[in-house]
N, C-alpha and C. Protein backbone atom coordinates (compact mmCIF):
# COMPACT_ATOMS: atom_id res chain seq x y z
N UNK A 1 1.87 -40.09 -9.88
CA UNK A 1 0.88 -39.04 -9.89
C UNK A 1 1.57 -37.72 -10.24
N UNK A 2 0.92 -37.09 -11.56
CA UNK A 2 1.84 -35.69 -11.32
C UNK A 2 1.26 -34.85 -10.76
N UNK A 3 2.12 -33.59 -10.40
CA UNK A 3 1.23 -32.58 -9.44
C UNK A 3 1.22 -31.51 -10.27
N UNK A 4 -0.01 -30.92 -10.09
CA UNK A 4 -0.23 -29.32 -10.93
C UNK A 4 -0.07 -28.62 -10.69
N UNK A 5 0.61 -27.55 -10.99
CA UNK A 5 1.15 -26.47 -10.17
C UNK A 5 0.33 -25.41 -10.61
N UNK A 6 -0.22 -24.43 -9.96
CA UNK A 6 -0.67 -23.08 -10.02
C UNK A 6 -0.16 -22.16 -10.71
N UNK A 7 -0.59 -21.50 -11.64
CA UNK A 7 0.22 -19.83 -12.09
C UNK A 7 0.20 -19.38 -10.84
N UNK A 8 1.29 -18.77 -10.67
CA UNK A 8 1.56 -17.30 -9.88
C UNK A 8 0.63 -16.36 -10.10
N UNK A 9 -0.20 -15.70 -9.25
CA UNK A 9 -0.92 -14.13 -9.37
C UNK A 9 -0.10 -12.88 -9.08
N UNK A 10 1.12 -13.16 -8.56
CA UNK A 10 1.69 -12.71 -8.09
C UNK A 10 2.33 -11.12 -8.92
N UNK A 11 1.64 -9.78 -9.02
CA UNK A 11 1.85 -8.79 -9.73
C UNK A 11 3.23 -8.46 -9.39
N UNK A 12 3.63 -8.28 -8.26
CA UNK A 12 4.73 -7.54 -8.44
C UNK A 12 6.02 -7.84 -9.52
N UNK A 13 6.03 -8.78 -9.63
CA UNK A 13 7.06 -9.50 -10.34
C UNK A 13 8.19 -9.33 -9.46
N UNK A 14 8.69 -9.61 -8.73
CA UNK A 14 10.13 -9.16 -7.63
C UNK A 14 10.35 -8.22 -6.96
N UNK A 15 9.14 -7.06 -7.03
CA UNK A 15 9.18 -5.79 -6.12
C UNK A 15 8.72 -5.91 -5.17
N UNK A 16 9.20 -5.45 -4.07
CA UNK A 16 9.20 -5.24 -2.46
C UNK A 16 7.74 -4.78 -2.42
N UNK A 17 7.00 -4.64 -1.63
CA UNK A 17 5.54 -4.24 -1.00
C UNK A 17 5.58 -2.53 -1.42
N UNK A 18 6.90 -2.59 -0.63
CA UNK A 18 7.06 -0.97 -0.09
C UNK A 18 8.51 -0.65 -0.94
N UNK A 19 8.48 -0.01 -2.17
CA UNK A 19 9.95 0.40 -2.21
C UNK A 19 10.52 1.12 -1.56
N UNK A 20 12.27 0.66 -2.11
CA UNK A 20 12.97 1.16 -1.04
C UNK A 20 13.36 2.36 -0.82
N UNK A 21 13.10 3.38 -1.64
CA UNK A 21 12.81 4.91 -1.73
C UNK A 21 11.13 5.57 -2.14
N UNK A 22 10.64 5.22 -1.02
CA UNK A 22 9.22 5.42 -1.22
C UNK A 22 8.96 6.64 -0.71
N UNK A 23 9.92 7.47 -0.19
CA UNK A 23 9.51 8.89 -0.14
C UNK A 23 9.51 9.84 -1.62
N UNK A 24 10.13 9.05 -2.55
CA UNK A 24 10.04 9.62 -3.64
C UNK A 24 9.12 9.80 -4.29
N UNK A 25 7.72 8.34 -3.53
CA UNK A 25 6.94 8.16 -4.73
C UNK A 25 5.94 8.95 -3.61
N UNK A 26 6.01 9.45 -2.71
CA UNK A 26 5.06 10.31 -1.46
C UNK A 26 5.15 11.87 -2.01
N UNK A 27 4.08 12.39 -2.00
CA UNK A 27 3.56 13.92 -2.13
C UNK A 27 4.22 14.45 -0.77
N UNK A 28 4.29 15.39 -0.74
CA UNK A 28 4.22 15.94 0.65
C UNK A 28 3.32 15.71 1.41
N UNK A 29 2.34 16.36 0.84
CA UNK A 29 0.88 15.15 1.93
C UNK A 29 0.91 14.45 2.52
N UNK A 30 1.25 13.72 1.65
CA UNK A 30 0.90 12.35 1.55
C UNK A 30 2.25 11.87 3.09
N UNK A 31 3.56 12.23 2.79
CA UNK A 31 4.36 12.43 3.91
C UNK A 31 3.89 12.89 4.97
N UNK A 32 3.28 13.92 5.12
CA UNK A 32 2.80 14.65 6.28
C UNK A 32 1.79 13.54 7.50
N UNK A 33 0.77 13.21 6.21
CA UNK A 33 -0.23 12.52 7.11
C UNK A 33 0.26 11.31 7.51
N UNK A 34 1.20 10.20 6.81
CA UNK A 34 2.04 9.33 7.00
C UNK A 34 2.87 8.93 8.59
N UNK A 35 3.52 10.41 8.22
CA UNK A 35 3.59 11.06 10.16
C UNK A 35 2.78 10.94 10.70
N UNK A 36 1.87 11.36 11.06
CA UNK A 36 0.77 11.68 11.89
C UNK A 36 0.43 10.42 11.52
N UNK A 37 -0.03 9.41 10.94
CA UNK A 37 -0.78 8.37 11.59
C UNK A 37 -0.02 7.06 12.23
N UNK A 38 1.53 7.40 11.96
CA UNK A 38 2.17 6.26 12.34
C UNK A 38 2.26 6.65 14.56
N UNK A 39 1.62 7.89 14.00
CA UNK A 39 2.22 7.93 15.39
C UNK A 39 1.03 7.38 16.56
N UNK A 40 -0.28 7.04 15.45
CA UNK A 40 -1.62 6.84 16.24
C UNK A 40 -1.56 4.83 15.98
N UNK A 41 -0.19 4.51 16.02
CA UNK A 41 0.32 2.94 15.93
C UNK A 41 0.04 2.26 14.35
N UNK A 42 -0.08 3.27 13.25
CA UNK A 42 -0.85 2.81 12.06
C UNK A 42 1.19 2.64 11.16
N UNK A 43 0.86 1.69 10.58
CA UNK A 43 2.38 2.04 9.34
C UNK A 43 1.61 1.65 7.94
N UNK A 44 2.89 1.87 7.07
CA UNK A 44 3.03 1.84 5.66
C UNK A 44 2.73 0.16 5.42
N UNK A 45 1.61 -0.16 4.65
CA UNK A 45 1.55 -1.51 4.51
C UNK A 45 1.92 -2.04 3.12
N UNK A 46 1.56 -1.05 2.07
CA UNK A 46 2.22 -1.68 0.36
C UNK A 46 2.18 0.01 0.16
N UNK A 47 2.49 -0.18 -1.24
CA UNK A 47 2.26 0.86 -2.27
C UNK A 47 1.98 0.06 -3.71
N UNK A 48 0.92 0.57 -4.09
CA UNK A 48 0.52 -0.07 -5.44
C UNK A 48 0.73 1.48 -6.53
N UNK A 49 1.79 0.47 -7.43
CA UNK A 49 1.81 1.89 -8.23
C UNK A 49 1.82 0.88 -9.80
N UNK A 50 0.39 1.20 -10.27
CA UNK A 50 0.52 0.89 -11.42
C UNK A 50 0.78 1.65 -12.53
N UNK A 51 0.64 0.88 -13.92
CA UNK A 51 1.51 1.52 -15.09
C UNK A 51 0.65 2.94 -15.24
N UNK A 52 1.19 4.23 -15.52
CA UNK A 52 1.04 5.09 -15.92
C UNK A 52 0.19 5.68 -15.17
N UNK A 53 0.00 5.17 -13.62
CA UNK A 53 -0.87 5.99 -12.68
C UNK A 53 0.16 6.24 -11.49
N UNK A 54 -0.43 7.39 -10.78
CA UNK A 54 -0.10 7.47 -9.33
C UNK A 54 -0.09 6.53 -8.35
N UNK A 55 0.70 6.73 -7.75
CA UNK A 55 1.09 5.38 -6.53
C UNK A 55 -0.02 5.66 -5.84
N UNK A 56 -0.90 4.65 -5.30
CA UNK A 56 -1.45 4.09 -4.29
C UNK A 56 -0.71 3.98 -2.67
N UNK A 57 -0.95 4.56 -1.43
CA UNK A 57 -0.58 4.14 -0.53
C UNK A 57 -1.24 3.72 0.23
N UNK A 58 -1.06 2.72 0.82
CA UNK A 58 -2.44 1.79 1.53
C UNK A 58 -1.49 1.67 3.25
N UNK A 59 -2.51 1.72 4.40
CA UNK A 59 -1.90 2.20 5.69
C UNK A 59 -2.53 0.87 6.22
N UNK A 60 -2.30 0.40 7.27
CA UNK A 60 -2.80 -0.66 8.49
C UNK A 60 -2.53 0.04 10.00
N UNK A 61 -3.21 -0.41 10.66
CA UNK A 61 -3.13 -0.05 12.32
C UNK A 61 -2.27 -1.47 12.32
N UNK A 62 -1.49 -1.67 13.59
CA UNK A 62 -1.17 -2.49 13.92
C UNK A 62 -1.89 -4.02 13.96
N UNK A 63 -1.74 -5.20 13.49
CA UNK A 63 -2.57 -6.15 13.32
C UNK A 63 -3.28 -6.61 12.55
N UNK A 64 -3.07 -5.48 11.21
CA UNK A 64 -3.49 -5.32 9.99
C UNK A 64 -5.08 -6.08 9.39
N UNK A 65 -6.23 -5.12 10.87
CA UNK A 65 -7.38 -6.33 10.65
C UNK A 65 -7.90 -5.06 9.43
N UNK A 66 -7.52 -3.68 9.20
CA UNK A 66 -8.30 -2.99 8.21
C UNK A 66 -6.99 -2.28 7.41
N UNK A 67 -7.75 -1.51 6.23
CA UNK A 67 -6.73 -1.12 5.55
C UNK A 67 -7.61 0.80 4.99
N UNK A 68 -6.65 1.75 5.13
CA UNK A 68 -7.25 3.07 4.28
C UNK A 68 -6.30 3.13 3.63
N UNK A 69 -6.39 4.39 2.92
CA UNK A 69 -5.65 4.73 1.55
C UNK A 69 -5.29 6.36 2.15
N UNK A 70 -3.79 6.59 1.73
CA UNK A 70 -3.67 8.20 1.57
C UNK A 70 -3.36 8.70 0.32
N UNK A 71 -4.47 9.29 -0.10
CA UNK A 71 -4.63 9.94 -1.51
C UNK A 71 -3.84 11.22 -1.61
N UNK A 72 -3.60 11.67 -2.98
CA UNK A 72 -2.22 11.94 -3.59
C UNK A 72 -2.63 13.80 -2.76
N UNK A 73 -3.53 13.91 -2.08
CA UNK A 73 -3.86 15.30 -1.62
C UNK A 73 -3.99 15.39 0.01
N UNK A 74 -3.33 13.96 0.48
CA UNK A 74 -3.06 14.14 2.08
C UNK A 74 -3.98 13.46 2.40
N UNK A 75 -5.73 13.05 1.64
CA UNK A 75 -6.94 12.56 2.84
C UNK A 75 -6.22 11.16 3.20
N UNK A 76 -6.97 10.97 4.32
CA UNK A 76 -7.15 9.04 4.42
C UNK A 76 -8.43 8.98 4.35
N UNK A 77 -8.67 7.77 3.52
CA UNK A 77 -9.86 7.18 2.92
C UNK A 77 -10.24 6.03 3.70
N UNK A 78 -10.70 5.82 4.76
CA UNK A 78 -11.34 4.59 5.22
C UNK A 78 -12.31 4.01 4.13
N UNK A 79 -13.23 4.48 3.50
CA UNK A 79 -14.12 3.50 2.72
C UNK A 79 -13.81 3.13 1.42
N UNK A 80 -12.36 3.30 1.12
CA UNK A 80 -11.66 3.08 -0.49
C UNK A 80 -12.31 1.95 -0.83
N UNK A 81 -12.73 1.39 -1.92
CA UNK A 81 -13.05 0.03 -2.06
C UNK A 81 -11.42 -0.33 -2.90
N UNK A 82 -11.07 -1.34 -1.77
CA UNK A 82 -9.30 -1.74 -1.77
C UNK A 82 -9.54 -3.27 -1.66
N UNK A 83 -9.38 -3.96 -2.79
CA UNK A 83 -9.11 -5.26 -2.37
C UNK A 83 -7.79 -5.77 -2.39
N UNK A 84 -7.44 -6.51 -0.84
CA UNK A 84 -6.49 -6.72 -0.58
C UNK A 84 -5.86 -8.07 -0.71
N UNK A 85 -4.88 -8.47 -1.66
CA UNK A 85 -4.44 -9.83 -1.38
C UNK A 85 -3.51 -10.73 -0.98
N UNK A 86 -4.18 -11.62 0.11
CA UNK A 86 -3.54 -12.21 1.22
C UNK A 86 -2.39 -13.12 0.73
């Protein structure tokens, strides 16, 4: 029997979630509020930075049952439409 294997969806191609100098790709803002929400138990969950756009930063509370966005001007966005894949 042979077995079929799946393409990969897999975008990153070998990049980490979170690079490893991701304050580089952070506004000040975007740093600021980062602070402040890690301290309300929330962290850094990816960064999506596609070609020729601004990085995306996407946040989780602990337990990662939801996800917001901190946009390149400091807000967090609870109602981003963000699809996330598991």
């Amino acid at each position: 029997m042979q077995q079929v294997v799946q393409p990969s969806r897999e975008r990153r191609h070998g990049q980490p979630a979170i690079p490893e100098h991701v304050d580089r790709l952070l506004t000040s803002s975007q740093r600021q509020v980062l602070g402040q929400v890690t301290s309300f138990g929330w962290r850094l969950a990816f960064v999506r930075h596609p070609l020729l756009e601004d990085p995306t930063i996407i946040v989780t509370p602990d337990g990662g049952a939801s996800y917001a966005v901190i946009t390149s001007d400091g807000e967090l966005e609870f109602s981003a439409e963000l699809q996330v894949r598991h």
